[in-house]
Protein backbone atom coordinates (compact mmCIF):
# COMPACT_ATOMS: atom_id res chain seq x y z
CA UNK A 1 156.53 120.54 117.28
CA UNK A 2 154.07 123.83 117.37
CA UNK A 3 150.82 123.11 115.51
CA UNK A 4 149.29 126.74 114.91
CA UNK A 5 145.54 127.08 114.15
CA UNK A 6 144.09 130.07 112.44
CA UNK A 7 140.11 130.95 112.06
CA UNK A 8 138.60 134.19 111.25
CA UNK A 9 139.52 135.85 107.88
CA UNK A 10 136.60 136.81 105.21
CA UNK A 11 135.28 139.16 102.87
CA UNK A 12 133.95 142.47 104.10
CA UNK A 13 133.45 145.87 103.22
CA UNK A 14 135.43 149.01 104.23
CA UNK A 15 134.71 149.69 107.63
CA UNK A 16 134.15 146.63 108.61
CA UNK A 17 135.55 144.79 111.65
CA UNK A 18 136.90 140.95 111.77
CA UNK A 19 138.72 138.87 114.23
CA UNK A 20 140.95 136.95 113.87
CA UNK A 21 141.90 133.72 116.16
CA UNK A 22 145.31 131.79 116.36
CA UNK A 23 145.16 128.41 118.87
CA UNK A 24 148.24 127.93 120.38
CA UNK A 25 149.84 126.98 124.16
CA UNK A 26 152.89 128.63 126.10
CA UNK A 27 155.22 129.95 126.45
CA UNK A 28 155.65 131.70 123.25
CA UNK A 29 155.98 135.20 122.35
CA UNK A 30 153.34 135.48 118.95
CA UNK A 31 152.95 138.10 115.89
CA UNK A 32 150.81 138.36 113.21
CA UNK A 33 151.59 138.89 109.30
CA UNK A 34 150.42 139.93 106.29
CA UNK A 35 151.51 139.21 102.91
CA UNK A 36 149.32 140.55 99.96
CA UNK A 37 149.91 139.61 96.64
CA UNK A 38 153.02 141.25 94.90
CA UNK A 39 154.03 142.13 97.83
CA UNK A 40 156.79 141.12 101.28
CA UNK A 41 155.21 139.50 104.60
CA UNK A 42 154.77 142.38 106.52
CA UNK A 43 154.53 142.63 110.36
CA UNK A 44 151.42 143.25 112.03
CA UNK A 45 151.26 143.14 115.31
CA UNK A 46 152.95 141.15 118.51
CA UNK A 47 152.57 140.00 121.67
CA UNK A 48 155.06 138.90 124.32
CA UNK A 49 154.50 135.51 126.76
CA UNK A 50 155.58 137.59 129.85
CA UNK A 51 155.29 140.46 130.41
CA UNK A 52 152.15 141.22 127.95
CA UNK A 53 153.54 143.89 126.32
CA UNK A 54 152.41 144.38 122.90
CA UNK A 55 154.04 145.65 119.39
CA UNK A 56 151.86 147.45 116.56
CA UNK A 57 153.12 148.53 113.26
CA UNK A 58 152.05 152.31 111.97
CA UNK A 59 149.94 151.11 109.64
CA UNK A 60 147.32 149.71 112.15
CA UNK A 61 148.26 150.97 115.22
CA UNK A 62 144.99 152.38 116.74
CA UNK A 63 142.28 150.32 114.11
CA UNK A 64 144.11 146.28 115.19
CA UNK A 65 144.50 144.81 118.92
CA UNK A 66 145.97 142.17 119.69
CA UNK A 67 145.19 140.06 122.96
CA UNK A 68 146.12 136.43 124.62
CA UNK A 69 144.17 134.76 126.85
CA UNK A 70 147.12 132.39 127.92
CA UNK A 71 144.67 130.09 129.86
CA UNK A 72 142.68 129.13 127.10
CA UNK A 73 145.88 129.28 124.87
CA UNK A 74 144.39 131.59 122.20
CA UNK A 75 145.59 134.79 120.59
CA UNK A 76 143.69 137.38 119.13
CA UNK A 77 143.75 139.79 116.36
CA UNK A 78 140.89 142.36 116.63
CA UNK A 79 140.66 144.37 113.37
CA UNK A 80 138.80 147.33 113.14
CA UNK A 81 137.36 150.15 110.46
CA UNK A 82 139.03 148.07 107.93
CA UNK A 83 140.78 149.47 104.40
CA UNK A 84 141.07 147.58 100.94
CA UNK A 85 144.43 147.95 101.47
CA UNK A 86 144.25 145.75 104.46
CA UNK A 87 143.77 142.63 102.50
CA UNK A 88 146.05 139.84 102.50
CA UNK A 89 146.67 136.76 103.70
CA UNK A 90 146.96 136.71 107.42
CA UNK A 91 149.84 134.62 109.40
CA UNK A 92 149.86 133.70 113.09
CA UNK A 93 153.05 133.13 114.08
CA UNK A 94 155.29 132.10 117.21
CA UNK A 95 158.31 131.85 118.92
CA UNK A 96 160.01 130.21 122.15
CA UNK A 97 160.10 133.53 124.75
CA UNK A 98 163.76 135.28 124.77
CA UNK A 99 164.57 139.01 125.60
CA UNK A 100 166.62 141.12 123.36
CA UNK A 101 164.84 140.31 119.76
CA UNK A 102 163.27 142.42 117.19
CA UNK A 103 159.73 141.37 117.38
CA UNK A 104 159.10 142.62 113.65
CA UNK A 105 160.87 140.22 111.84
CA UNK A 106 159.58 137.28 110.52
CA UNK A 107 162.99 135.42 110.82
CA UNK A 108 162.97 135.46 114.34
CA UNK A 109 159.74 133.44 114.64
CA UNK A 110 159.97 129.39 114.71
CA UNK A 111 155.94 128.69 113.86
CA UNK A 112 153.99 129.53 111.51
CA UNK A 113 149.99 129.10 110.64
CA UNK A 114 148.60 127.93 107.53
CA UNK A 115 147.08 131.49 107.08
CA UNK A 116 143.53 133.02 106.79
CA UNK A 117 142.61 135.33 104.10
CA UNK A 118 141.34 138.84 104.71
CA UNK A 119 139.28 140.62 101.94
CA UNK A 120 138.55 144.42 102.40
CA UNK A 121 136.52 145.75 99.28
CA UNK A 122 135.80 149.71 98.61
């Protein structure tokens, strides 16, 4: 079994900035999620085990990073200049590394964090 730890969600303003932490060891390719109320999980952003590449989706590419440092077995979400419509509940999740998956869907991961709640007001 996985055991997923998330830290880092909280109430700010808009433009703020918040990061996010998910504990976890290797291998493991890991994404985050959002799911806002009324709404489907969305994907966030990814990153593989090996090679590092990473996955953004258009909504935050170039405002959210996402990082690993695989020796202290922690990923990252960096979020920046932050928009009500950010908020949501926030999902770390994981999977056992493979090639040829679709690293946007939530089906395809095995773990999954209790969640951390993000709270962007205007």
């Amino acid at each position: 079994q996985v055991q997923l730890v998330e830290s880092g969600g909280g109430l700010v303003q808009a433009g703020a900035s918040l990061r996010l932490s998910c504990a976890a060891s290797g291998p493991f390719d890991m994404a985050w999620f959002r799911q806002a109320p009324g709404k489907e999980r969305e994907f966030v952003a990814a990153i593989r085990w090996s090679p590092g590449i990473l996955y953004y989706s258009d909504s935050v590419k170039g405002r959210f990073t996402i990082s690993r440092d695989n020796a202290e077995n922690t990923v990252y979400l960096r979020m920046n200049s932050l928009k009500p419509e950010d908020t949501a509940v926030y999902h770390c999740a994981a999977r056992r590394s493979t090639p040829n998956v679709n690293y946007a869907l939530a089906r395809n991961y095995d773990y999954w964090g209790q969640g951390t709640q993000v709270t962007v007001s205007s």
